[in-house]
PDB file of N, CA and C in Angstrom:
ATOM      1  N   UNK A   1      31.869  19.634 -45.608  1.00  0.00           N
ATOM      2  CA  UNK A   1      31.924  20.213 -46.944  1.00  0.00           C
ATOM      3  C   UNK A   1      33.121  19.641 -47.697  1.00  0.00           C
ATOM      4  N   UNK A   2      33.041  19.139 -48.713  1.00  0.00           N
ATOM      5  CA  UNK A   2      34.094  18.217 -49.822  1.00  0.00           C
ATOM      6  C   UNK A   2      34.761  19.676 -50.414  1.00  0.00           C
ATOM      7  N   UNK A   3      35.984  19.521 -50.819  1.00  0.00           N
ATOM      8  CA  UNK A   3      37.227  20.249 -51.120  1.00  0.00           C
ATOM      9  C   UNK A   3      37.007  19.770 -52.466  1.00  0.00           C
ATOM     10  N   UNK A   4      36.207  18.987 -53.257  1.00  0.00           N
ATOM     11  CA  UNK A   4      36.016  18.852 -54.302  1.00  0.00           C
ATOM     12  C   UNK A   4      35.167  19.094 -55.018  1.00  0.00           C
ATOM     13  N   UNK A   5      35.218  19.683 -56.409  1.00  0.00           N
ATOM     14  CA  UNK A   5      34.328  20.612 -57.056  1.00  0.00           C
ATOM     15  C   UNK A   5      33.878  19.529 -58.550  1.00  0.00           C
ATOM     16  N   UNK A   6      32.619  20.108 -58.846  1.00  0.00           N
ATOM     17  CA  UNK A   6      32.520  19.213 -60.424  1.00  0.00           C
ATOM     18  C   UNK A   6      33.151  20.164 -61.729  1.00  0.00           C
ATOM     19  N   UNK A   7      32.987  19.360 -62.373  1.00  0.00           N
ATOM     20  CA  UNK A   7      33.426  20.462 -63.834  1.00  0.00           C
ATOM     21  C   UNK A   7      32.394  19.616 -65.048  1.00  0.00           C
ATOM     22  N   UNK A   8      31.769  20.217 -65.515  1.00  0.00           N
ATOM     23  CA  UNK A   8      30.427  20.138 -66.341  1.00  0.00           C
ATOM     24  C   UNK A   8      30.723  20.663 -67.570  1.00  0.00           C
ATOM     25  N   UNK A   9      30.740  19.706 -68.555  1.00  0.00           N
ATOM     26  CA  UNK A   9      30.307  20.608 -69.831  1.00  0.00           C
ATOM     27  C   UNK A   9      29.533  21.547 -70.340  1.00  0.00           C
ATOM     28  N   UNK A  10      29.413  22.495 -70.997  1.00  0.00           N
ATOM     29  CA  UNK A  10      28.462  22.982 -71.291  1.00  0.00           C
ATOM     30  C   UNK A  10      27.647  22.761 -71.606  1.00  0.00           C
ATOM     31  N   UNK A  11      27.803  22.126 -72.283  1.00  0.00           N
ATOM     32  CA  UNK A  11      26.301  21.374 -73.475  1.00  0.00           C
ATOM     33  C   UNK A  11      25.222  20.266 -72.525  1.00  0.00           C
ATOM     34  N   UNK A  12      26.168  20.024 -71.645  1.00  0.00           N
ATOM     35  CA  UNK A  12      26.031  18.657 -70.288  1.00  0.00           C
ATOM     36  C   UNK A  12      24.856  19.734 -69.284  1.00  0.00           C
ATOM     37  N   UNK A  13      25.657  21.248 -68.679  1.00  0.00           N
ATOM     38  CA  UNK A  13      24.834  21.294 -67.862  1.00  0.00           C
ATOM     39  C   UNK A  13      23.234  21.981 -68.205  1.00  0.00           C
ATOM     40  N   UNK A  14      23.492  22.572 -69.833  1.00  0.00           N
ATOM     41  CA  UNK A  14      22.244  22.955 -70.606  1.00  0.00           C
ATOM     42  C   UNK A  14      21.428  22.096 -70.572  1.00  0.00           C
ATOM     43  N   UNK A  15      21.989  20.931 -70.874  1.00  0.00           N
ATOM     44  CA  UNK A  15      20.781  19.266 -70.638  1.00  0.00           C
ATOM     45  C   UNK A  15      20.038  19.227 -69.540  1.00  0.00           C
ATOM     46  N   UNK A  16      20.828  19.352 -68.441  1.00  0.00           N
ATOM     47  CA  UNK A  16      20.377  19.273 -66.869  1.00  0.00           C
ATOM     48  C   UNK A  16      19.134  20.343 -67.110  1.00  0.00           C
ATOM     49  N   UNK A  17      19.600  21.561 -66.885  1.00  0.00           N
ATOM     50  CA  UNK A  17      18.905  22.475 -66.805  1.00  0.00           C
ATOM     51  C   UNK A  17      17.459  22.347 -67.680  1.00  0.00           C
ATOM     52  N   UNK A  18      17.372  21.717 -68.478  1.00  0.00           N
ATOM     53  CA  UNK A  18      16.258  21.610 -69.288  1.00  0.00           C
ATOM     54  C   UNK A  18      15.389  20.155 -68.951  1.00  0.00           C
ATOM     55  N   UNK A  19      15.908  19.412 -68.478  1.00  0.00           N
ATOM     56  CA  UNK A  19      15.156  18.392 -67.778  1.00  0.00           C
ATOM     57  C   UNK A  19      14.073  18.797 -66.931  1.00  0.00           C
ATOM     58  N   UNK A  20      13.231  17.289 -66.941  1.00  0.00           N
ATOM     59  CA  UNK A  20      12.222  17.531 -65.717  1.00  0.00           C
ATOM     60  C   UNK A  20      12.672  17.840 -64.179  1.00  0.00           C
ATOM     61  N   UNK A  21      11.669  18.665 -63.623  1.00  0.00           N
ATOM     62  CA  UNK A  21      12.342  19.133 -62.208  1.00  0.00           C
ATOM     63  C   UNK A  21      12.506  17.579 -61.388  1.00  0.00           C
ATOM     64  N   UNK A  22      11.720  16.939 -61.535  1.00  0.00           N
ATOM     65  CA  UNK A  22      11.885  15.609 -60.581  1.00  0.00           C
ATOM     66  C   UNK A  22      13.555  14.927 -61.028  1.00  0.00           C
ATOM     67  N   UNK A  23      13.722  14.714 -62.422  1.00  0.00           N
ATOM     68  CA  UNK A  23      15.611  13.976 -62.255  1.00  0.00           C
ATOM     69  C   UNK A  23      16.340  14.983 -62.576  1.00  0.00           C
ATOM     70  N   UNK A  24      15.343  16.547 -62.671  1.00  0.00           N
ATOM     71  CA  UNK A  24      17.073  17.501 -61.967  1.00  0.00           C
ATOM     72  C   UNK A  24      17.716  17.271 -60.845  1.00  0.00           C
ATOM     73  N   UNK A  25      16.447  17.044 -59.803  1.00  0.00           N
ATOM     74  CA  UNK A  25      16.983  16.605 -58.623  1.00  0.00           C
ATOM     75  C   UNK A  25      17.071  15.930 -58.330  1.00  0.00           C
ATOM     76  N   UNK A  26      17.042  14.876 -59.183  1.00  0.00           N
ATOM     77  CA  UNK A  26      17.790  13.419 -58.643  1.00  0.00           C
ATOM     78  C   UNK A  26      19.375  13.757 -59.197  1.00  0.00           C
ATOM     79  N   UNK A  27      19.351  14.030 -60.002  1.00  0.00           N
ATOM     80  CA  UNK A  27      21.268  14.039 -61.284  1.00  0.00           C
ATOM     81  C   UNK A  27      21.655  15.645 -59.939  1.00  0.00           C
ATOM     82  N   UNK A  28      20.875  16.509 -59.305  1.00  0.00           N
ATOM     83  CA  UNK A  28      22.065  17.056 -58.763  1.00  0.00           C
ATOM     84  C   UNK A  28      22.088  16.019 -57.199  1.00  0.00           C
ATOM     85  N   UNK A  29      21.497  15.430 -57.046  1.00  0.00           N
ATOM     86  CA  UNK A  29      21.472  14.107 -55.531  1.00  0.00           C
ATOM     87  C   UNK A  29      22.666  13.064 -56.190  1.00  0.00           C
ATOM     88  N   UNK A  30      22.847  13.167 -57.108  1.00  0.00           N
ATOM     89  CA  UNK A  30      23.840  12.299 -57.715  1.00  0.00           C
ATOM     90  C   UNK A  30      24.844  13.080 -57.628  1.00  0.00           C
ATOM     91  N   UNK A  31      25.286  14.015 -58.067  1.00  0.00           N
ATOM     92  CA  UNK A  31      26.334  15.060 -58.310  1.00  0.00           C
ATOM     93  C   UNK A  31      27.059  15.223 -56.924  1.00  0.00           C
ATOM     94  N   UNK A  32      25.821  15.291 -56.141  1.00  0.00           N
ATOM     95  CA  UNK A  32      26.615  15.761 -54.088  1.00  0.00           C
ATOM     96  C   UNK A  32      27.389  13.908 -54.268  1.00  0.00           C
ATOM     97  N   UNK A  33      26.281  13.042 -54.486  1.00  0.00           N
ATOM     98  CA  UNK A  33      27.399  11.610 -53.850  1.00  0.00           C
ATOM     99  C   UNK A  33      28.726  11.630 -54.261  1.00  0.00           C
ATOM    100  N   UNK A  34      28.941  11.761 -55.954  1.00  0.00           N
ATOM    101  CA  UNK A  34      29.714  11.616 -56.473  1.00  0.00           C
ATOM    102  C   UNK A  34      30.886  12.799 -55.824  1.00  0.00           C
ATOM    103  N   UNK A  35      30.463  13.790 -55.075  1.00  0.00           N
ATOM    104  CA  UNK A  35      31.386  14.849 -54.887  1.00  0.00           C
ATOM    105  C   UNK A  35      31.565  14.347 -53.367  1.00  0.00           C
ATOM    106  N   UNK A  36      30.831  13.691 -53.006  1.00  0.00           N
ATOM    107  CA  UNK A  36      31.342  13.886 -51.658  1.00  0.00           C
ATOM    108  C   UNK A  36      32.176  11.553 -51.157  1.00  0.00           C
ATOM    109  N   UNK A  37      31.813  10.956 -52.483  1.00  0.00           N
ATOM    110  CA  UNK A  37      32.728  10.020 -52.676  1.00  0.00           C
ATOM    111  C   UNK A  37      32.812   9.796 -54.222  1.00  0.00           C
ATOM    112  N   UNK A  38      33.558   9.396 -54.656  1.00  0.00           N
ATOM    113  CA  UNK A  38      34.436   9.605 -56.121  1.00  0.00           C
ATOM    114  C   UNK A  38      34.347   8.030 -56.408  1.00  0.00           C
ATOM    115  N   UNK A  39      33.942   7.243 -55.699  1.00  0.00           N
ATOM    116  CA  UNK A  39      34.261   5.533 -55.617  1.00  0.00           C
ATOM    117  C   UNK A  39      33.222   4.929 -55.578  1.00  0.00           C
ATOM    118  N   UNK A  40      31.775   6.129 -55.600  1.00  0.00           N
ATOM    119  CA  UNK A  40      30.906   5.395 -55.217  1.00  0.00           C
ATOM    120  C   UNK A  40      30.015   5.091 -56.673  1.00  0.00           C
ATOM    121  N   UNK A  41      30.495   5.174 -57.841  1.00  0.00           N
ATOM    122  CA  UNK A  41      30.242   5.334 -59.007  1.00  0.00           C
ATOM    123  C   UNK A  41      30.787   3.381 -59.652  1.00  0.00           C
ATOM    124  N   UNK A  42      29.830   2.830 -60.532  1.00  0.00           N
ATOM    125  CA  UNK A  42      30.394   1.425 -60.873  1.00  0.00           C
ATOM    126  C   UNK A  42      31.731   1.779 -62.097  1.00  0.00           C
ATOM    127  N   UNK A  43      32.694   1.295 -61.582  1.00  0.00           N
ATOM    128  CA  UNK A  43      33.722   1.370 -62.537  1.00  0.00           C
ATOM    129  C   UNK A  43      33.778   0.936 -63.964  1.00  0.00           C
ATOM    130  N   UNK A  44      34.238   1.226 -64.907  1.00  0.00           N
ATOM    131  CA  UNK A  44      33.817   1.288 -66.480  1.00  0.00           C
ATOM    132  C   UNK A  44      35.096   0.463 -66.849  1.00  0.00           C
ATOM    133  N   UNK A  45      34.828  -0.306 -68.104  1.00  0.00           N
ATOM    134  CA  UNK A  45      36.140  -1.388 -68.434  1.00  0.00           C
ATOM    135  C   UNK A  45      36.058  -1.126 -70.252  1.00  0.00           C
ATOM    136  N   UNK A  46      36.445  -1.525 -70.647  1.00  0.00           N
ATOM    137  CA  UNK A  46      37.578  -1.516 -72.142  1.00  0.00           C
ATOM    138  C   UNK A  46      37.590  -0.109 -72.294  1.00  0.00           C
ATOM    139  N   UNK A  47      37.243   0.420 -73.658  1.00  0.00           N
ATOM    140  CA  UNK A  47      36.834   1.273 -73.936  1.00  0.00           C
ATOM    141  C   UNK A  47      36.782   2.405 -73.169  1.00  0.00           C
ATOM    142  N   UNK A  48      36.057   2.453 -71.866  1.00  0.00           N
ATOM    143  CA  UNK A  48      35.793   3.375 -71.210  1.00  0.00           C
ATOM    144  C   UNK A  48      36.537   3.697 -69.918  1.00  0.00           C
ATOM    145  N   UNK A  49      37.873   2.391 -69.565  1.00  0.00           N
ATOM    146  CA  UNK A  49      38.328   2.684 -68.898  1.00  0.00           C
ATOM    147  C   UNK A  49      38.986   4.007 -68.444  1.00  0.00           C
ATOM    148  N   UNK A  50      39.058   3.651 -66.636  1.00  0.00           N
ATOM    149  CA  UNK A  50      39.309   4.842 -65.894  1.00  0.00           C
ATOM    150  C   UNK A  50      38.019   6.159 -65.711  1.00  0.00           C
ATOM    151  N   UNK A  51      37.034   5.674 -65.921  1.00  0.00           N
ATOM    152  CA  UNK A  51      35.732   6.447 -66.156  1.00  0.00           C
ATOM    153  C   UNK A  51      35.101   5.700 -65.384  1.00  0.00           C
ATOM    154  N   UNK A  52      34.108   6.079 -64.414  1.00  0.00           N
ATOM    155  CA  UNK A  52      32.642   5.450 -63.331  1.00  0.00           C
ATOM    156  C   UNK A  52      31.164   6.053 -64.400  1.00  0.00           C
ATOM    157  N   UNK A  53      30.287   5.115 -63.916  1.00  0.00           N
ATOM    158  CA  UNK A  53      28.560   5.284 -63.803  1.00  0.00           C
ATOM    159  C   UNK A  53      28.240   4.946 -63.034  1.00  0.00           C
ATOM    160  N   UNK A  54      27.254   6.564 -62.607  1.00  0.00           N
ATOM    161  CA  UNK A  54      26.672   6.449 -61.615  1.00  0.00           C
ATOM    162  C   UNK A  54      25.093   6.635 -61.599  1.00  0.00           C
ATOM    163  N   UNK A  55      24.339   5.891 -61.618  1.00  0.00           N
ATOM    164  CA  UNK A  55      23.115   5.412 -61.570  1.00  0.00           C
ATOM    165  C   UNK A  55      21.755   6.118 -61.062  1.00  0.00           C
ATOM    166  N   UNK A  56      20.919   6.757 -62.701  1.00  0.00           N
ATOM    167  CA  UNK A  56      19.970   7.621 -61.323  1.00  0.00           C
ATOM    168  C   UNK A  56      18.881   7.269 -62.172  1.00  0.00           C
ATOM    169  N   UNK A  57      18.014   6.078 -62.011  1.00  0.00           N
ATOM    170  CA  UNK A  57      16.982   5.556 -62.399  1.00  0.00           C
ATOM    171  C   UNK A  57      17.301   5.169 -63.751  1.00  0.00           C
ATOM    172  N   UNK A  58      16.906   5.355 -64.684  1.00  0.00           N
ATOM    173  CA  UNK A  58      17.168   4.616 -66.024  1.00  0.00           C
ATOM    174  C   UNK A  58      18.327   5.691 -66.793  1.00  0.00           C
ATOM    175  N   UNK A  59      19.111   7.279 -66.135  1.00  0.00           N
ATOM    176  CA  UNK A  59      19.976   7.850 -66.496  1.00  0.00           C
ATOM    177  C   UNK A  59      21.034   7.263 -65.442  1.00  0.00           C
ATOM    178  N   UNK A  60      22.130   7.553 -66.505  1.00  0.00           N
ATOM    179  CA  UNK A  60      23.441   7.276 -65.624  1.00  0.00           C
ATOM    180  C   UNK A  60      24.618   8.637 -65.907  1.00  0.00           C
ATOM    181  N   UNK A  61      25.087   9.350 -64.903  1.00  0.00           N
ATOM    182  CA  UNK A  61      26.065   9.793 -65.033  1.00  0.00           C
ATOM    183  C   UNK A  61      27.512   9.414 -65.059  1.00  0.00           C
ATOM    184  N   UNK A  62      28.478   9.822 -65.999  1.00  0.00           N
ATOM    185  CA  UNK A  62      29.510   9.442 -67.013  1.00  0.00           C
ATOM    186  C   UNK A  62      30.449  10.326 -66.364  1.00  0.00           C
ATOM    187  N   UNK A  63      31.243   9.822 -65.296  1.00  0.00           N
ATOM    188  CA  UNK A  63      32.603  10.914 -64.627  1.00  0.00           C
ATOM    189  C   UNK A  63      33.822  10.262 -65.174  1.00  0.00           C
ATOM    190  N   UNK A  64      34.888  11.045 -64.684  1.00  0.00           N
ATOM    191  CA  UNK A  64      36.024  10.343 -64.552  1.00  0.00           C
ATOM    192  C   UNK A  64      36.585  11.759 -63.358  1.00  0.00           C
ATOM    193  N   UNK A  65      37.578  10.970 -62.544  1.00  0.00           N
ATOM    194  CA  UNK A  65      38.669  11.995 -61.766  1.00  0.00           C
ATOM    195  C   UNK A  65      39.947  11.936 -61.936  1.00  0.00           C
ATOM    196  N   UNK A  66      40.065  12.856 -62.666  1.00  0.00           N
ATOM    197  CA  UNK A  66      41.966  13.012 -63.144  1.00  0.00           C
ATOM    198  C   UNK A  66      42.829  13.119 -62.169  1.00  0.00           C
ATOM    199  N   UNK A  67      44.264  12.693 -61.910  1.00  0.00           N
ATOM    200  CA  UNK A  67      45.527  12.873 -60.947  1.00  0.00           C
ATOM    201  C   UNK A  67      44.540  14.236 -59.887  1.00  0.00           C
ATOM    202  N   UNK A  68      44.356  15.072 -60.177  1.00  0.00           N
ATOM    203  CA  UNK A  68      44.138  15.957 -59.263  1.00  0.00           C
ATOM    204  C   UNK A  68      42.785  15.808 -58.858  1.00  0.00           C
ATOM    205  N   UNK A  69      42.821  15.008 -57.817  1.00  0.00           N
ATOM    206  CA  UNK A  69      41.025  14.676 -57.390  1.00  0.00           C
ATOM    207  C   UNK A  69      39.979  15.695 -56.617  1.00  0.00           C
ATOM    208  N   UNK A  70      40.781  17.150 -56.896  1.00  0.00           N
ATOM    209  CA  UNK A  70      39.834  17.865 -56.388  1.00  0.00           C
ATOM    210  C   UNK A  70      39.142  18.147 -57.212  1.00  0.00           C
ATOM    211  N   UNK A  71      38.840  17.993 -58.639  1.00  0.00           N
ATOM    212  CA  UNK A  71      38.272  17.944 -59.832  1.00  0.00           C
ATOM    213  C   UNK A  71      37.738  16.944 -60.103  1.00  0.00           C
ATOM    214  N   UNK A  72      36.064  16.360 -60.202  1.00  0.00           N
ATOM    215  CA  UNK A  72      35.550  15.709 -60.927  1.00  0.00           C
ATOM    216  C   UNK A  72      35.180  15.659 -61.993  1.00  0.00           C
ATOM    217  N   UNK A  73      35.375  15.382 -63.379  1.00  0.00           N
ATOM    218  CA  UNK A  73      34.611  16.141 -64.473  1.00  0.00           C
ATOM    219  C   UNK A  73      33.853  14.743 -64.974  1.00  0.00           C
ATOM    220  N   UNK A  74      32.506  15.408 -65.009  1.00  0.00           N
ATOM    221  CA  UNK A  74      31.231  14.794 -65.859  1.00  0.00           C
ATOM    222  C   UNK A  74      31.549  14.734 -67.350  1.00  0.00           C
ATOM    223  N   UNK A  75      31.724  13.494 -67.701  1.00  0.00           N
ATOM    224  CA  UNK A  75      31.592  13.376 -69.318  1.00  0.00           C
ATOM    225  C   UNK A  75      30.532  13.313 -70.026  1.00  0.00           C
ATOM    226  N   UNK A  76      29.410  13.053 -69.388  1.00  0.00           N
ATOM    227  CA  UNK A  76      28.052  12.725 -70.020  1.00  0.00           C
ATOM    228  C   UNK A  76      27.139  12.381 -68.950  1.00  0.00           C
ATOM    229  N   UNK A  77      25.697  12.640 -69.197  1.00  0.00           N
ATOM    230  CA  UNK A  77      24.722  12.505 -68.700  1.00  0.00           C
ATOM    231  C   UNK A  77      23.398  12.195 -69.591  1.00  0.00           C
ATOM    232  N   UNK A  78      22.826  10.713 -69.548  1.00  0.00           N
ATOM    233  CA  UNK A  78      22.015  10.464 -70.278  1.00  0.00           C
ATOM    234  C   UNK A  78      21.314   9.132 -70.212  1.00  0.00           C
ATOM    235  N   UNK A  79      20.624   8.733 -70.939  1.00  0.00           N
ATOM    236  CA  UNK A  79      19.755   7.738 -70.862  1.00  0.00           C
ATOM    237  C   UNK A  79      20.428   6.182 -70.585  1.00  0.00           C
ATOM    238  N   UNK A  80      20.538   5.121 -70.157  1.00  0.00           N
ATOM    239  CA  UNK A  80      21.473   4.399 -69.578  1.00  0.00           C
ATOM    240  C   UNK A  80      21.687   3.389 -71.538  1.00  0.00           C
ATOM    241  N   UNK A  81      20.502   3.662 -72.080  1.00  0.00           N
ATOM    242  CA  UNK A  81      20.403   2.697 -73.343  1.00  0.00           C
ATOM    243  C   UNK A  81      21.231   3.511 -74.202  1.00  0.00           C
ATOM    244  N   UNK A  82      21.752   4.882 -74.246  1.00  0.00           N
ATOM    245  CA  UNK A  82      22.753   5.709 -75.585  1.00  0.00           C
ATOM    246  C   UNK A  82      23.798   5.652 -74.744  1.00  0.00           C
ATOM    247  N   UNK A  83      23.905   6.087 -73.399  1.00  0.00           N
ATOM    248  CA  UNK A  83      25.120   6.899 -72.855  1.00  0.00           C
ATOM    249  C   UNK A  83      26.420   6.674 -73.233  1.00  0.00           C
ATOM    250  N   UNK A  84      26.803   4.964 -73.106  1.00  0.00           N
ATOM    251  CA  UNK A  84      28.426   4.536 -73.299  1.00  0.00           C
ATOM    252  C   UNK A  84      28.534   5.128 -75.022  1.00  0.00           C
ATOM    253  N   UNK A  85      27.450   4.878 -75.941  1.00  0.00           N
ATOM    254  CA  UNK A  85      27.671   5.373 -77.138  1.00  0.00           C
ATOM    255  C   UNK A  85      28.245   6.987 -77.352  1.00  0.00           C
ATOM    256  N   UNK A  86      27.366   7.572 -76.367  1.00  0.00           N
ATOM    257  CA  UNK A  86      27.491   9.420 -76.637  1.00  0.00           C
ATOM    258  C   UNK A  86      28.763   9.564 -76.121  1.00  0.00           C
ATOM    259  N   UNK A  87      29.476   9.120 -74.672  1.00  0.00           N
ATOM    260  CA  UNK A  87      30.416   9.081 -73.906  1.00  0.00           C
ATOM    261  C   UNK A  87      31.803   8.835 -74.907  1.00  0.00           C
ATOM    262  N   UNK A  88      31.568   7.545 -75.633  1.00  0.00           N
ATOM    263  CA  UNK A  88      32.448   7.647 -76.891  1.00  0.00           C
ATOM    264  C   UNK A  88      32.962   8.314 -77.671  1.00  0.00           C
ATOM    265  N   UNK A  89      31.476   9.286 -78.113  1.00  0.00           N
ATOM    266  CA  UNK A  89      31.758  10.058 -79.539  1.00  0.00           C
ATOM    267  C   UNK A  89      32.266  11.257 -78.634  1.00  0.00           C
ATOM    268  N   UNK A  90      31.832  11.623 -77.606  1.00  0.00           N
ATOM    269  CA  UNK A  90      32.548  13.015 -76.519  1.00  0.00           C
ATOM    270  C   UNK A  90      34.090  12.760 -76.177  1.00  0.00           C
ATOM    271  N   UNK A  91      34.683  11.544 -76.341  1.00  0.00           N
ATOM    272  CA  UNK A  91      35.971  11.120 -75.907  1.00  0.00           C
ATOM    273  C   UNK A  91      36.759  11.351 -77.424  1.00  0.00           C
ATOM    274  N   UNK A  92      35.822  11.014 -78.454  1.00  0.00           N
ATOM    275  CA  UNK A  92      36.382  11.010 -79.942  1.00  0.00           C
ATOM    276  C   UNK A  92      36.924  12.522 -80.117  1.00  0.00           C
ATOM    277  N   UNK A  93      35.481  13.411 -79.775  1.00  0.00           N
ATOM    278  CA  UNK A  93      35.536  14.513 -80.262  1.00  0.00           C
ATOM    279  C   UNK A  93      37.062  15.254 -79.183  1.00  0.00           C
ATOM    280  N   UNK A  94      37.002  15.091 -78.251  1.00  0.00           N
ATOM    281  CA  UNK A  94      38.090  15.271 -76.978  1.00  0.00           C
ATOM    282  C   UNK A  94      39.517  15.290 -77.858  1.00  0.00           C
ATOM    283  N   UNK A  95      39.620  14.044 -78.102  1.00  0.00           N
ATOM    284  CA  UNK A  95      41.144  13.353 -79.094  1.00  0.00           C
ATOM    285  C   UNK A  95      41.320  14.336 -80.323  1.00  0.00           C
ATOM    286  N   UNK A  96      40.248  15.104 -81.342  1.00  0.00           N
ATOM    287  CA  UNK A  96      40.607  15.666 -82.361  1.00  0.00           C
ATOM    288  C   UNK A  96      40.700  17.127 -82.260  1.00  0.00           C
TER     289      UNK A  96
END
């Protein structure tokens, strides 16, 4: 059992929840990897640095793990063709 927990937006896990049952359970089969390795996510560069995607058919989940890695927090979850865009405007909205 991992000592590490996720932290989900709201609006993030309303999405989940309203998805089809087949990539609920793929995005929470994603959620255990990511919780039970933090590295196993492709690392993100300019812009998005210090942030992973992690890959669940044509969605990708949008983490990052802050200094305290018993905390993962999900920035986004979404279609692999918007995500870095939405991930943006969620980092924008974050800053103001």
């Amino acid at each position: 059992m991992s000592s590490r927990r996720l932290k989900m937006p709201d609006e993030t896990a309303d999405l989940v929840r309203t998805m089809h049952p087949d990539l609920k359970r793929k995005i929470k089969a994603a959620s255990q990897a990511i919780l039970n390795d933090p590295q196993s996510g492709k690392a993100l560069r300019d812009r998005l640095k210090g942030m992973q995607s992690f890959k669940v058919g044509k969605f990708r989940v949008v983490y990052r793990t802050p200094k305290d890695k018993r905390i993962i927090e999900v920035v986004a979850i979404g279609p692999r063709k918007a995500i870095y865009e939405e991930t943006l405007r969620v980092l924008q909205r974050e800053k103001s």
